[in-house]
N, C-alpha and C. Protein backbone atom coordinates (compact mmCIF):
# COMPACT_ATOMS: atom_id res chain seq x y z
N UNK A 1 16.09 29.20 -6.53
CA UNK A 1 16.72 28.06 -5.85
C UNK A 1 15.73 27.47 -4.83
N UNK A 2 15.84 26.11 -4.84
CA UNK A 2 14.88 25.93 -3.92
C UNK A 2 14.83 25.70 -2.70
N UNK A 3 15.99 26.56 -2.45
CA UNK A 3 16.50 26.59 -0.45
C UNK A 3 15.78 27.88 -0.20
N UNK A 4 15.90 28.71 -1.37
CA UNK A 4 15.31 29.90 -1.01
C UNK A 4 13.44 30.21 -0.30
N UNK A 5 13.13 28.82 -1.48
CA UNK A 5 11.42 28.77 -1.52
C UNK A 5 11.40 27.88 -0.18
N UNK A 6 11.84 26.31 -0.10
CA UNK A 6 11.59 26.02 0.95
C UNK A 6 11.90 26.56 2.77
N UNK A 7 12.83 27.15 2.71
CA UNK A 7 13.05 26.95 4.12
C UNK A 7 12.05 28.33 4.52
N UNK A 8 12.19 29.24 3.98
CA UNK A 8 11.03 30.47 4.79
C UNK A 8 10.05 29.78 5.08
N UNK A 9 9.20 29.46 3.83
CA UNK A 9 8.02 28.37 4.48
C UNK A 9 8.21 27.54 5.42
N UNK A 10 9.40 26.99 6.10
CA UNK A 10 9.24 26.20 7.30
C UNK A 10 9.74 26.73 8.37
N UNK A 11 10.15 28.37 8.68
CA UNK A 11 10.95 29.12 9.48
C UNK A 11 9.41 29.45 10.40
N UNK A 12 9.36 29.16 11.65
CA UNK A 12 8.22 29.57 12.35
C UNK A 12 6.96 28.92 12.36
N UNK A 13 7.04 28.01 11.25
CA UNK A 13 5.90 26.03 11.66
C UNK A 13 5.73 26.37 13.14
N UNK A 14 4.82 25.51 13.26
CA UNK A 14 4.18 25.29 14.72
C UNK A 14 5.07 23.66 14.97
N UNK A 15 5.01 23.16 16.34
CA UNK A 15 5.57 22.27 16.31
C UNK A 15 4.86 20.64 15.53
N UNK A 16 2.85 21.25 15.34
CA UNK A 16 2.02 20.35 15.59
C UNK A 16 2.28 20.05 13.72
N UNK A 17 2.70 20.74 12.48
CA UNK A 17 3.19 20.78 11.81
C UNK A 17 4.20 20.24 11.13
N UNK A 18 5.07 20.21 12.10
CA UNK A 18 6.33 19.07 11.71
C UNK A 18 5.99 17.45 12.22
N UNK A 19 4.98 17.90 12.72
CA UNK A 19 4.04 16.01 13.31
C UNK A 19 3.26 15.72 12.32
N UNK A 20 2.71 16.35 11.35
CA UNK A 20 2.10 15.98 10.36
C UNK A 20 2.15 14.66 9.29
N UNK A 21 1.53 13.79 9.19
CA UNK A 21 2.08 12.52 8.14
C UNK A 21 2.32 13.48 7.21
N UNK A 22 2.79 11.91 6.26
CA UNK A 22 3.26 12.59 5.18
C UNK A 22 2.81 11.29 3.92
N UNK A 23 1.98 11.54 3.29
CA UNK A 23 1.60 10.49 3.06
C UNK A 23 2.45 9.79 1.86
N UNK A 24 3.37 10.37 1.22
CA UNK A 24 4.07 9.74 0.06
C UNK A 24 5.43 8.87 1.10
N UNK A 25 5.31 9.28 1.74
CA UNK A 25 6.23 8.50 2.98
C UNK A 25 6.02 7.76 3.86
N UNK A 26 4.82 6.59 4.05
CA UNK A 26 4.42 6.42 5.23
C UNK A 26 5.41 6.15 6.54
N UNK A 27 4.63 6.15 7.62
CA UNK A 27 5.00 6.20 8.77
C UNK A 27 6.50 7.25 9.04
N UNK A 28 6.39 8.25 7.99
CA UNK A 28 6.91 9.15 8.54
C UNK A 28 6.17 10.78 8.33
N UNK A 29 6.88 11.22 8.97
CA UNK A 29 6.35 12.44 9.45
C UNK A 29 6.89 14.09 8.64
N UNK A 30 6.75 15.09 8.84
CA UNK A 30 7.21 16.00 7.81
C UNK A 30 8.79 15.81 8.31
N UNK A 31 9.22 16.20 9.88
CA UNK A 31 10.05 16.87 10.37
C UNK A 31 10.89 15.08 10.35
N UNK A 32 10.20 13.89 9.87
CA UNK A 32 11.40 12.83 9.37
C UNK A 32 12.13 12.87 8.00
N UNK A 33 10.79 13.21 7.35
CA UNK A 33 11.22 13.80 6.05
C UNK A 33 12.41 14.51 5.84
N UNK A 34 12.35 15.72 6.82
CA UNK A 34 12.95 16.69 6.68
C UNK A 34 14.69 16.35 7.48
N UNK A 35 14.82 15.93 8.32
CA UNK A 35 15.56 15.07 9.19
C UNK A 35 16.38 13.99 7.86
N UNK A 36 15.61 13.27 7.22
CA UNK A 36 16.23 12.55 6.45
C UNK A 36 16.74 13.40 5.06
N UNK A 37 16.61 14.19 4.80
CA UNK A 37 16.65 15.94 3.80
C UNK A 37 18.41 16.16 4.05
N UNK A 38 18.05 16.15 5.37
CA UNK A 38 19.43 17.35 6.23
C UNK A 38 20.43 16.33 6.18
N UNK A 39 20.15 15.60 6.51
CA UNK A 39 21.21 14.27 6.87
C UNK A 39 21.87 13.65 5.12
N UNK A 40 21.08 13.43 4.18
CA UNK A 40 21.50 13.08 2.96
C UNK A 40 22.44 13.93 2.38
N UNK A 41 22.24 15.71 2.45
CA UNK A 41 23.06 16.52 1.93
C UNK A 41 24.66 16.73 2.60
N UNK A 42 24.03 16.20 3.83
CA UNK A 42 25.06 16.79 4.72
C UNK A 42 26.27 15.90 4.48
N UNK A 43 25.68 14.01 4.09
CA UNK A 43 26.59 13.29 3.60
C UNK A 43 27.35 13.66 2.83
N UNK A 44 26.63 14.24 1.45
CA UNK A 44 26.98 14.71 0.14
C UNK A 44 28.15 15.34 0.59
N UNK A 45 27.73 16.21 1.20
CA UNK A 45 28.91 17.96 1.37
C UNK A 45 29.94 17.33 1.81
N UNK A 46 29.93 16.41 2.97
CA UNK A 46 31.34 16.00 3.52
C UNK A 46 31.70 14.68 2.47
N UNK A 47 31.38 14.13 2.03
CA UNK A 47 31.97 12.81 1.20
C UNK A 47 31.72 11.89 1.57
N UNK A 48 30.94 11.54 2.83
CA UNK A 48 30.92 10.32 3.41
C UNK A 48 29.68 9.41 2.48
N UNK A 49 30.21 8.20 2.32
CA UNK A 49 29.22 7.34 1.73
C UNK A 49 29.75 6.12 1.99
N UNK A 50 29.36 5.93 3.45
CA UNK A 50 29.90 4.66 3.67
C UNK A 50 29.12 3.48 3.15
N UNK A 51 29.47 2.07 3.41
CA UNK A 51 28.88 0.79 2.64
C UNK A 51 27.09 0.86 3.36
N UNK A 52 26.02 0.78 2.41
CA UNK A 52 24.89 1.56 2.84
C UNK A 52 24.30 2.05 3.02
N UNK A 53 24.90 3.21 2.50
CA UNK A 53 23.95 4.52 2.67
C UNK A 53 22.96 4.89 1.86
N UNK A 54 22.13 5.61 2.42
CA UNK A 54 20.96 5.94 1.70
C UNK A 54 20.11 4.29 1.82
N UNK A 55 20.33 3.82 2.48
CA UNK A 55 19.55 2.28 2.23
C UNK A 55 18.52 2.49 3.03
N UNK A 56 17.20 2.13 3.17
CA UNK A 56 16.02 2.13 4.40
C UNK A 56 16.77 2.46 5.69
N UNK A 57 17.70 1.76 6.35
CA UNK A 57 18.16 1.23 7.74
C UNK A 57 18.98 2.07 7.99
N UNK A 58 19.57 2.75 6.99
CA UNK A 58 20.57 3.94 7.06
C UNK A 58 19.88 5.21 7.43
N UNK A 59 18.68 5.30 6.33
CA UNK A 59 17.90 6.38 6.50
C UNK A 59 17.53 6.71 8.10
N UNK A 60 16.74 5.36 8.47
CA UNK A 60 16.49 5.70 9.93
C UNK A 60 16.96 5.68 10.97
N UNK A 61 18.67 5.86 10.95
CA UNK A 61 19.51 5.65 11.81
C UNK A 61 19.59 6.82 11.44
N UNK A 62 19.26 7.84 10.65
CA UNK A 62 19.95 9.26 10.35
C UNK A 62 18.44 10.22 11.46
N UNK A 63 17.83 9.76 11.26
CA UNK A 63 16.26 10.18 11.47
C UNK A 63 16.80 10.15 13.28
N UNK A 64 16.84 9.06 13.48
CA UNK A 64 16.74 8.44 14.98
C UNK A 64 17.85 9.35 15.40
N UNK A 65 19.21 10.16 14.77
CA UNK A 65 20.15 10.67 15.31
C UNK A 65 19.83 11.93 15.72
N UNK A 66 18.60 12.47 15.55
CA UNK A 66 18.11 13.77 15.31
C UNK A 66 16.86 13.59 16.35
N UNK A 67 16.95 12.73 16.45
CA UNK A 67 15.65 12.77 17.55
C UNK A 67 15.57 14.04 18.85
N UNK A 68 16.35 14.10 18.78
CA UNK A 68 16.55 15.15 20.05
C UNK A 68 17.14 16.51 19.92
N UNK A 69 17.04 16.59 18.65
CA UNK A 69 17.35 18.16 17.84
C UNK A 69 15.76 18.91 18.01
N UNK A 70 15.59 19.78 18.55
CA UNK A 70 14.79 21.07 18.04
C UNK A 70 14.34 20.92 16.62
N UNK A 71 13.18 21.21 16.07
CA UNK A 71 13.01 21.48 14.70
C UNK A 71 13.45 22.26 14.16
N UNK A 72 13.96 23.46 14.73
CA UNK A 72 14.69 24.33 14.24
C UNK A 72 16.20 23.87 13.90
N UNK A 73 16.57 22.74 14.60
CA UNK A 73 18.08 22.79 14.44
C UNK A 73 17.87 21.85 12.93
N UNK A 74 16.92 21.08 13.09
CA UNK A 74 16.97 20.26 11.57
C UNK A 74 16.87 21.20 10.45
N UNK A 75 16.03 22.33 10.45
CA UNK A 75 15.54 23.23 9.19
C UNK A 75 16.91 23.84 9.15
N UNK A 76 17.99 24.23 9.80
CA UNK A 76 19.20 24.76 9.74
C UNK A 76 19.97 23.71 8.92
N UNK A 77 20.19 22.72 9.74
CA UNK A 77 21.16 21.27 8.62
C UNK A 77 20.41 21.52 7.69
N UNK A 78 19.36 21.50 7.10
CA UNK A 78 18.68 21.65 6.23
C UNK A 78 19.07 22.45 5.48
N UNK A 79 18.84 23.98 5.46
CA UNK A 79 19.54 24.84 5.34
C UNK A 79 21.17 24.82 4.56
N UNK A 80 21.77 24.02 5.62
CA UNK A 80 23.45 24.19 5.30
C UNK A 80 23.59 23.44 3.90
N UNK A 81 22.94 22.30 4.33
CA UNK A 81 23.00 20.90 3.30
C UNK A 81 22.32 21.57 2.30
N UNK A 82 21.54 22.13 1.94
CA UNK A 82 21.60 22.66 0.74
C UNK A 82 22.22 23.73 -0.07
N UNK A 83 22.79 23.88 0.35
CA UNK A 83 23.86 25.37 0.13
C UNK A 83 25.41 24.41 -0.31
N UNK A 84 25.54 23.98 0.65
CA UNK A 84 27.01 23.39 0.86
C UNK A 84 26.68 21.62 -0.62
N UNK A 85 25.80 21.16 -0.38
CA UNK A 85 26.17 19.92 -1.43
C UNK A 85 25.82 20.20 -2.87
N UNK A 86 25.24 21.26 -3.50
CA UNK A 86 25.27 22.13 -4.57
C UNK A 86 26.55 21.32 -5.63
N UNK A 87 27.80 22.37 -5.16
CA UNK A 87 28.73 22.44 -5.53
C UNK A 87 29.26 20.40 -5.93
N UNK A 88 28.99 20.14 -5.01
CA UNK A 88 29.20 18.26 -4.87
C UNK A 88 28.60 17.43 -5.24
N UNK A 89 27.06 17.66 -6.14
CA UNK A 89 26.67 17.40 -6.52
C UNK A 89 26.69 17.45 -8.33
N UNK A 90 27.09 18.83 -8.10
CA UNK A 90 27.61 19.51 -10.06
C UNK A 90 28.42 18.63 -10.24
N UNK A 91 29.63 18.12 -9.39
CA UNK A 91 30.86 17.71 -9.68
C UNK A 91 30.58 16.28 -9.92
N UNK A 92 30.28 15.59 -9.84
CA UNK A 92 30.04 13.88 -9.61
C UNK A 92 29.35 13.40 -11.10
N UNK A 93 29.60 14.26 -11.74
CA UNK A 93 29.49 13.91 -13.32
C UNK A 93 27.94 13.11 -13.28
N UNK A 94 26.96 13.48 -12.64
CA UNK A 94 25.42 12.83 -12.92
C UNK A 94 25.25 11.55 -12.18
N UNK A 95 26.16 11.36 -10.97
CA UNK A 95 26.36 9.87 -10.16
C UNK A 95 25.17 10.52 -8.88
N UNK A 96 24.86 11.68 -8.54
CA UNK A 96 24.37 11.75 -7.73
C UNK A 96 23.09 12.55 -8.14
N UNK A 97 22.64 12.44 -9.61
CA UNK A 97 21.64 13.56 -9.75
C UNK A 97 20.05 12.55 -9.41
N UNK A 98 20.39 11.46 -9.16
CA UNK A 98 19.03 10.65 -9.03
C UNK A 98 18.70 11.17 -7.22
N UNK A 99 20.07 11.76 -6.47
CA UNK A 99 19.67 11.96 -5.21
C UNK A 99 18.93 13.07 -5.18
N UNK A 100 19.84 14.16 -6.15
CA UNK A 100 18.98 15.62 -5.85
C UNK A 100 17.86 15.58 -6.68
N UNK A 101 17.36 15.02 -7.42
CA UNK A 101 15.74 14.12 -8.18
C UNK A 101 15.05 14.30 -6.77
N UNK A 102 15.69 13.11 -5.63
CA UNK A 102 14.32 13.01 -4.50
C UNK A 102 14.38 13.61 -3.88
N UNK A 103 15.92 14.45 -3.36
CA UNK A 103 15.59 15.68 -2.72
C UNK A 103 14.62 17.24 -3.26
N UNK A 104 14.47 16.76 -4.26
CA UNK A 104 13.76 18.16 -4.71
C UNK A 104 12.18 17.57 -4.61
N UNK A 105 11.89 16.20 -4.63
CA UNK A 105 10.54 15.30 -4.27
C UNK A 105 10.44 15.36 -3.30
N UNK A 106 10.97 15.45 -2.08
CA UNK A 106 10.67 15.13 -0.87
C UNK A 106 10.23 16.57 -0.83
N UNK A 107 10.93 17.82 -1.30
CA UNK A 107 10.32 18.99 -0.73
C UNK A 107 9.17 19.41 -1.09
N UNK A 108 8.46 19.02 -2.06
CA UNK A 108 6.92 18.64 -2.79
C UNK A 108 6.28 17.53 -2.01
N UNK A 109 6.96 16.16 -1.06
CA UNK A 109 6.11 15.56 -0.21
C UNK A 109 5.84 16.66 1.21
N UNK A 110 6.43 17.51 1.21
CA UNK A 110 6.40 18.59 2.93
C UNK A 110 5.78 19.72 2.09
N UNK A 111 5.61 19.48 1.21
CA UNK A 111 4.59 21.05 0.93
C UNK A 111 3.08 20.20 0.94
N UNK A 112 3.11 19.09 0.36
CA UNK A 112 1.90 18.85 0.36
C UNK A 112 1.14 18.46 1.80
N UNK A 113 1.98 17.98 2.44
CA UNK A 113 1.51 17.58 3.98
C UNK A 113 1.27 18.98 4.69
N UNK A 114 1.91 19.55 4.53
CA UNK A 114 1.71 21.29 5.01
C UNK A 114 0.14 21.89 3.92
N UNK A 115 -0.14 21.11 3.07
CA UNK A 115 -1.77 22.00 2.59
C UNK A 115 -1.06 23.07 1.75
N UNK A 116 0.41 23.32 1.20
CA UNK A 116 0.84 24.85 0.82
C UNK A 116 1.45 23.98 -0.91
N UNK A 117 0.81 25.03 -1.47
CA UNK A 117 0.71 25.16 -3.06
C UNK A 117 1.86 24.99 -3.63
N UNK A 118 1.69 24.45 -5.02
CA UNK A 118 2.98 23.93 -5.44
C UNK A 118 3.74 22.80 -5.73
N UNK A 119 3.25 21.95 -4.80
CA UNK A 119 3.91 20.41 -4.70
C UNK A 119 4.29 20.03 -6.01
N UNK A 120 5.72 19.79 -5.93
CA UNK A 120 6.01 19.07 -7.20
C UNK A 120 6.15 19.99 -8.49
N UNK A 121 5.97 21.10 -8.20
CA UNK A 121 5.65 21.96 -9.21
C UNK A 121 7.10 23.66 -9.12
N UNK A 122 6.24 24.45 -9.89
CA UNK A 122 7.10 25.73 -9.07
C UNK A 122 8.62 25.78 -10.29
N UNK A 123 9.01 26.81 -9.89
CA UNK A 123 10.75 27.03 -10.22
C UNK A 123 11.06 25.43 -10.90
N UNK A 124 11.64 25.13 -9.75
CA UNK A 124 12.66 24.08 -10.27
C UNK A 124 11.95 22.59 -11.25
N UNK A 125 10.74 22.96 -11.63
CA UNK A 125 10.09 21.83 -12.18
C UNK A 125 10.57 21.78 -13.78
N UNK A 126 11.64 22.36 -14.03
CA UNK A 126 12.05 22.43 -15.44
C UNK A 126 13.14 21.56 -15.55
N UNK A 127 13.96 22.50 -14.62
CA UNK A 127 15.28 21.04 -14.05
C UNK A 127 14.79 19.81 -13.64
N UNK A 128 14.05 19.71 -12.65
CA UNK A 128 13.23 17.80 -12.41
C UNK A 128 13.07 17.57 -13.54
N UNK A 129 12.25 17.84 -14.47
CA UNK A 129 11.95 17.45 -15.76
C UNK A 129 12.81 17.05 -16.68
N UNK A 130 14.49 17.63 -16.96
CA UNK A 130 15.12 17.36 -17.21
C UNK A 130 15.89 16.33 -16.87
N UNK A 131 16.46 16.37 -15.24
CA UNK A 131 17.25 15.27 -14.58
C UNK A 131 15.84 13.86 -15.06
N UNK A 132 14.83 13.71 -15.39
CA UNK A 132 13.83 12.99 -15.21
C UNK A 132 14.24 12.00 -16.48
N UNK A 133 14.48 12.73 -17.40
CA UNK A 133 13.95 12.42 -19.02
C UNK A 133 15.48 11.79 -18.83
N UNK A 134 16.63 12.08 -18.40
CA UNK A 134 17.95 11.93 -18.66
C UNK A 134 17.95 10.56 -17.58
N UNK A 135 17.91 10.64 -16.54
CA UNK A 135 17.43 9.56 -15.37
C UNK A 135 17.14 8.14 -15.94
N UNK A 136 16.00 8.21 -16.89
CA UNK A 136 15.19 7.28 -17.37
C UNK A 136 16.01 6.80 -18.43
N UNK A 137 16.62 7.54 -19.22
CA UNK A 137 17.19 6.91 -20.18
C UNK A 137 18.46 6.34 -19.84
N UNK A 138 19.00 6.58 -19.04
CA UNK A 138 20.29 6.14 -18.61
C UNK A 138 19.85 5.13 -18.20
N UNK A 139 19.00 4.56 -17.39
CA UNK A 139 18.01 3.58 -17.11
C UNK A 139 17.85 2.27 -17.78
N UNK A 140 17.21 3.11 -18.57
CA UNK A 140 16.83 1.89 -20.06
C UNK A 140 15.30 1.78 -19.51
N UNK A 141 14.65 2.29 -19.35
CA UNK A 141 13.20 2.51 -18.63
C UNK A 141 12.36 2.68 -19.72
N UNK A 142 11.37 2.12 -19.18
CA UNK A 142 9.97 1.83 -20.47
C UNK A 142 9.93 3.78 -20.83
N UNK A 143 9.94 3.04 -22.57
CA UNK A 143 9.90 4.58 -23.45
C UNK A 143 8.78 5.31 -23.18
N UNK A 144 8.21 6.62 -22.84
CA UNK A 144 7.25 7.29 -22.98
C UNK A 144 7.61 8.83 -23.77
N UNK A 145 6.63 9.09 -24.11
CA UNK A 145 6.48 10.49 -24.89
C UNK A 145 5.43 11.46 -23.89
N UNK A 146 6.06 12.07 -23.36
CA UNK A 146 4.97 12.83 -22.65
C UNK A 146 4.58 14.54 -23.32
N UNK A 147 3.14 14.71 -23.25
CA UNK A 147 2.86 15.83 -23.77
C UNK A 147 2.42 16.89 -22.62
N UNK A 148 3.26 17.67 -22.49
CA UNK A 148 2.92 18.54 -21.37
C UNK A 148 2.68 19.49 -21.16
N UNK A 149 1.45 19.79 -20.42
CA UNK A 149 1.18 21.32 -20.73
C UNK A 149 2.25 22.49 -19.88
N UNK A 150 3.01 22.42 -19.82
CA UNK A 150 4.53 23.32 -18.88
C UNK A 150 5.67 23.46 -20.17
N UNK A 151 5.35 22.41 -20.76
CA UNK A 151 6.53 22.45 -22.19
C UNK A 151 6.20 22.52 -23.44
N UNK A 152 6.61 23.43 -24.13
CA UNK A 152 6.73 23.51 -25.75
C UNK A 152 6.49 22.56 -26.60
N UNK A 153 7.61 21.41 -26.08
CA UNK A 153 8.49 20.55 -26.88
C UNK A 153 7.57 19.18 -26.09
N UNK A 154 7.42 18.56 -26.71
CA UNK A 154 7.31 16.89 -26.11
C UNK A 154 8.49 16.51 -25.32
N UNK A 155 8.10 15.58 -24.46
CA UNK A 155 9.29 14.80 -23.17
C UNK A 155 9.51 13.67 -23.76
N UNK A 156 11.00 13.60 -23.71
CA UNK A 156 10.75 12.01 -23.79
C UNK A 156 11.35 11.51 -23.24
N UNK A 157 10.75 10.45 -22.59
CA UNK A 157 11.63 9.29 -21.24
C UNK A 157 12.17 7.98 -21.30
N UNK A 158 13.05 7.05 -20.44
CA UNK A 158 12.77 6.54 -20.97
C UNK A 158 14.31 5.62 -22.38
N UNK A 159 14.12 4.69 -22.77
CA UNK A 159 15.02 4.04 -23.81
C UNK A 159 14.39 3.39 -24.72
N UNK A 160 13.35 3.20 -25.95
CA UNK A 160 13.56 2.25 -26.75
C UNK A 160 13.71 1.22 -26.81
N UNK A 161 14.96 1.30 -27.37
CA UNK A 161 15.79 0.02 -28.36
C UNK A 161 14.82 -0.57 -29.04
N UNK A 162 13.83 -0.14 -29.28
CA UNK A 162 13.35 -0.74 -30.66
C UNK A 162 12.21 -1.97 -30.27
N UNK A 163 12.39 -2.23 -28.80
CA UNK A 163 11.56 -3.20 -28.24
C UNK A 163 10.04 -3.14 -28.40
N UNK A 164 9.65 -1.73 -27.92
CA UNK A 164 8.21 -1.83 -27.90
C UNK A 164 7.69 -0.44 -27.85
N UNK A 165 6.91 0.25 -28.69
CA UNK A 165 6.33 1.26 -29.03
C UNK A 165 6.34 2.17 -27.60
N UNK A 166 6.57 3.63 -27.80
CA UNK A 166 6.75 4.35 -26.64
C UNK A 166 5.12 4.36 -25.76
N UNK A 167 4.88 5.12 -24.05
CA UNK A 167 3.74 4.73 -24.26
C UNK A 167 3.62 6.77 -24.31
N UNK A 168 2.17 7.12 -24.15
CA UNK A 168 2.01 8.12 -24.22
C UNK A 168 1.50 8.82 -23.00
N UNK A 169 1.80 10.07 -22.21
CA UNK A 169 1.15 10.85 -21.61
C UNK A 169 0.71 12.30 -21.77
N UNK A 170 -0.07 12.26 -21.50
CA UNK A 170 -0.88 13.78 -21.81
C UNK A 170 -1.36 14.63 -20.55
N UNK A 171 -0.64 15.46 -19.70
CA UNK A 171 -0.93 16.33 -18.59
C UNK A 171 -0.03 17.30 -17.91
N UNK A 172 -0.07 17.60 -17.05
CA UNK A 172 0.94 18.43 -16.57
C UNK A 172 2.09 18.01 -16.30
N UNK A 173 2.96 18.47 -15.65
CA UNK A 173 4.14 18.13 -15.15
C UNK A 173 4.20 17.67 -14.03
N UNK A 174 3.66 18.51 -12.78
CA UNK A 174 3.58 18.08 -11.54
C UNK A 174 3.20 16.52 -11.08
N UNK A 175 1.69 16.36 -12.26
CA UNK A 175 1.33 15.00 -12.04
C UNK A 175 2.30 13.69 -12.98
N UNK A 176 3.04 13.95 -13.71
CA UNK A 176 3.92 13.41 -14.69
C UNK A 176 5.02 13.29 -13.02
N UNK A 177 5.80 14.02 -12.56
CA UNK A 177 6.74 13.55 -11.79
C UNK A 177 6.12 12.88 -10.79
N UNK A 178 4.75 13.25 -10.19
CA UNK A 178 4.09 11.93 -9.22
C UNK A 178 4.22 10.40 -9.55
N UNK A 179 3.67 10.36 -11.02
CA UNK A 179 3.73 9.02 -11.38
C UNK A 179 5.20 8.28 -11.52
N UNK A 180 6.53 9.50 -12.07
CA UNK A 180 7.62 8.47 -11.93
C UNK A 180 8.23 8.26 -10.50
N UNK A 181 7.44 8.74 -9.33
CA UNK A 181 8.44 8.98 -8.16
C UNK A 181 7.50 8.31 -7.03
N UNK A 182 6.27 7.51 -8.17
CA UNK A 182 5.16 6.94 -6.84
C UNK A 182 4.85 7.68 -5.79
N UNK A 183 4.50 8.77 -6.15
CA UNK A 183 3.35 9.68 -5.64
C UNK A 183 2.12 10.02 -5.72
N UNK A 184 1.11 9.85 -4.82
CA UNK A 184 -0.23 9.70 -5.05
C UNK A 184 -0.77 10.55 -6.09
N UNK A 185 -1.70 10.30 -7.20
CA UNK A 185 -2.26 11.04 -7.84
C UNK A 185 -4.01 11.29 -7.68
N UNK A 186 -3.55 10.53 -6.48
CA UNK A 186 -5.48 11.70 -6.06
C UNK A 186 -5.55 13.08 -6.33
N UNK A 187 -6.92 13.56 -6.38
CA UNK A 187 -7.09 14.87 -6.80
C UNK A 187 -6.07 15.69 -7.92
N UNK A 188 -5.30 15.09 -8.37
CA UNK A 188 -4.52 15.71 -9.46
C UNK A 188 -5.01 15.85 -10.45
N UNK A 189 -4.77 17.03 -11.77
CA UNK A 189 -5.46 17.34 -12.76
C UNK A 189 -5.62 16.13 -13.78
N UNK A 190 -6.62 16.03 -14.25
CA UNK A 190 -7.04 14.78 -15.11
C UNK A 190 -5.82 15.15 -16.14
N UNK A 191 -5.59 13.73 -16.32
CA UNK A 191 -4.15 13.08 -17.20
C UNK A 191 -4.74 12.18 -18.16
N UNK A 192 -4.08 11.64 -19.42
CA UNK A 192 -3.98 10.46 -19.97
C UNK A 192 -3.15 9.79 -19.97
N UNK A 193 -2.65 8.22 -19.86
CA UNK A 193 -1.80 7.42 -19.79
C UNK A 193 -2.09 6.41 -20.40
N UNK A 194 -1.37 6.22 -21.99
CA UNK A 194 -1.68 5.16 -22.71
C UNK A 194 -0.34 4.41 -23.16
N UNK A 195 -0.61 2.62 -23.24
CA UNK A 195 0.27 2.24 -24.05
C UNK A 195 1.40 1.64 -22.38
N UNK A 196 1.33 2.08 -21.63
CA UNK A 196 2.05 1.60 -20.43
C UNK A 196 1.28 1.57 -19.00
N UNK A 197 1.77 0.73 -18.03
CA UNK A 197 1.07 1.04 -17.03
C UNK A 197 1.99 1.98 -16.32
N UNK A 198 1.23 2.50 -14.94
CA UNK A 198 1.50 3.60 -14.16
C UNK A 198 2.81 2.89 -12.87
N UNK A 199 2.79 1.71 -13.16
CA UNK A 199 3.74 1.39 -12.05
C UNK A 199 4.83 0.54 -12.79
N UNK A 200 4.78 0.76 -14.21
CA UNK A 200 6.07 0.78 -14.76
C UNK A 200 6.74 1.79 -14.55
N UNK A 201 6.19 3.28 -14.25
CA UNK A 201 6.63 4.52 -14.46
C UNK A 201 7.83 4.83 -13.44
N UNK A 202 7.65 4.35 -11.87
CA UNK A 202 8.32 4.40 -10.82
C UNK A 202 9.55 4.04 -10.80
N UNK A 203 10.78 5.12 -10.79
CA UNK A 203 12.09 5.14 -10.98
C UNK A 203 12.42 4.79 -9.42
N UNK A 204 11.81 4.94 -8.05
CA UNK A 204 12.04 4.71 -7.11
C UNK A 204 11.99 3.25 -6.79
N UNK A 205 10.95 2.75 -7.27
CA UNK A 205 10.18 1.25 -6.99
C UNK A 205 11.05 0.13 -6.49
C-alpha cells in the first residue's frame, strides 16, 4: 500500500526538506504538495465536494489553510486521508479513480524532489498502469500501444474509433506515466515514441 511506503519516508524529514521545490509542480513546494495530498483525501473521506473543488483556487485555499500546521501535522492528515478515502474511493464506481491516478503521482513528484528512488515506479505501478489504460479510454484519448518493459502483455491506451492508427511506445513504465501526467522526462531511461506527439499524451493538460 502506498501509505505504508510513503509516509515512513517522510516521518523525521528535516524541515529544510519539506521546502524543497518540486519541480513537476511549480511554485510549489514538497510540504504544498503534500498539504494539497491531505486536504484532497480528506475531502474524499468526508463527502464534501463543494461547487469547485479540486480547481487551481481551491487547491490553494486548501494549501493556505495549513499554513500554520507543523509538518508533522500535515504527514498525519496525510496519513488519515489515506487510510480513511480507500474505502470512498472503491465505492464511486471509477468517478474518482482519475483523483487517486494523481494522488499516487504526486507521491512520485515528493520522492523525486526528496533525491529517494522510485518515483513513479515501485508496488503500485501495476495499478497506475491499469487506472491509466482504463482513464484514457474512457477518455477517447489518442490510441497508443505501449511496449513495456514491467509488462508481459502490451498496454493499450487510449480509444480508436477507427480514426487514426495507434501511436507506439517502447520503455518503461515509470517514464510511460511521466509522459501521460506531464512529468519531466529528463534523465529518464531512453524511450521510443512514434506515430504521436508527447503532449498529446497529457491526461492532466
Amino acid at each position: 500500500m502506498e501509505r505504508d511506503a510513503l509516509i515512513p519516508l517522510l516521518r523525521g524529514r528535516a524541515g529544510e526538506d519539506f521546502a524543497r521545490p518540486v519541480a513537476a509542480c511549480p511554485g510549489w513546494t514538497v510540504r504544498d504538495v503534500l498539504a494539497h495530498c491531505s486536504a484532497a483525501l480528506t475531502r474524499v473521506a468526508e463527502g464534501r465536494f463543494e461547487e469547485g473543488v479540486f480547481s487551481p483556487e481551491s487547491n490553494d485555499r486548501d494549501i493556505a489553510e495549513r499554513a500554520g500546521w507543523s509538518d508533522a501535522q500535515v504527514v498525519d492528515e496525510l496519513e488519515r486521508g489515506m487510510g480513511e478515502a480507500g474505502p470512498a474511493i472503491a465505492g464511486a464506481g471509477g468517478k474518482l479513480d482519475g483523483l487517486a491516478l494523481g494522488e499516487w503521482v504526486h507521491a512520485g513528484d515528493v520522492r523525486e524532489a526528496l533525491g529517494e528512488p522510485g518515483a513513479y515506479g515501485g508496488a503500485g505501478l501495476p495499478d497506475a498502469l491499469a487506472l491509466l489504460a482504463r482513464i484514457t479510454r474512457e477518455r477517447g484519448h489518442v490510441p497508443v500501444h505501449a511496449d513495456l518493459d514491467d509488462l508481459d502483455e502490451p498496454l493499450r491506451l487510449g480509444e480508436s474509433g477507427g480514426e487514426r492508427p495507434p501511436g507506439r511506445f517502447i520503455g518503461d513504465g515509470p517514464t510511460l506515466v511521466r509522459l501521460y501526467t506531464g512529468r519531466p522526462v529528463d534523465g529518464a531511461p531512453v524511450f521510443e515514441l512514434a506515430g504521436v506527439e508527447s503532449k498529446e499524451l497529457n491526461i492532466f493538460g
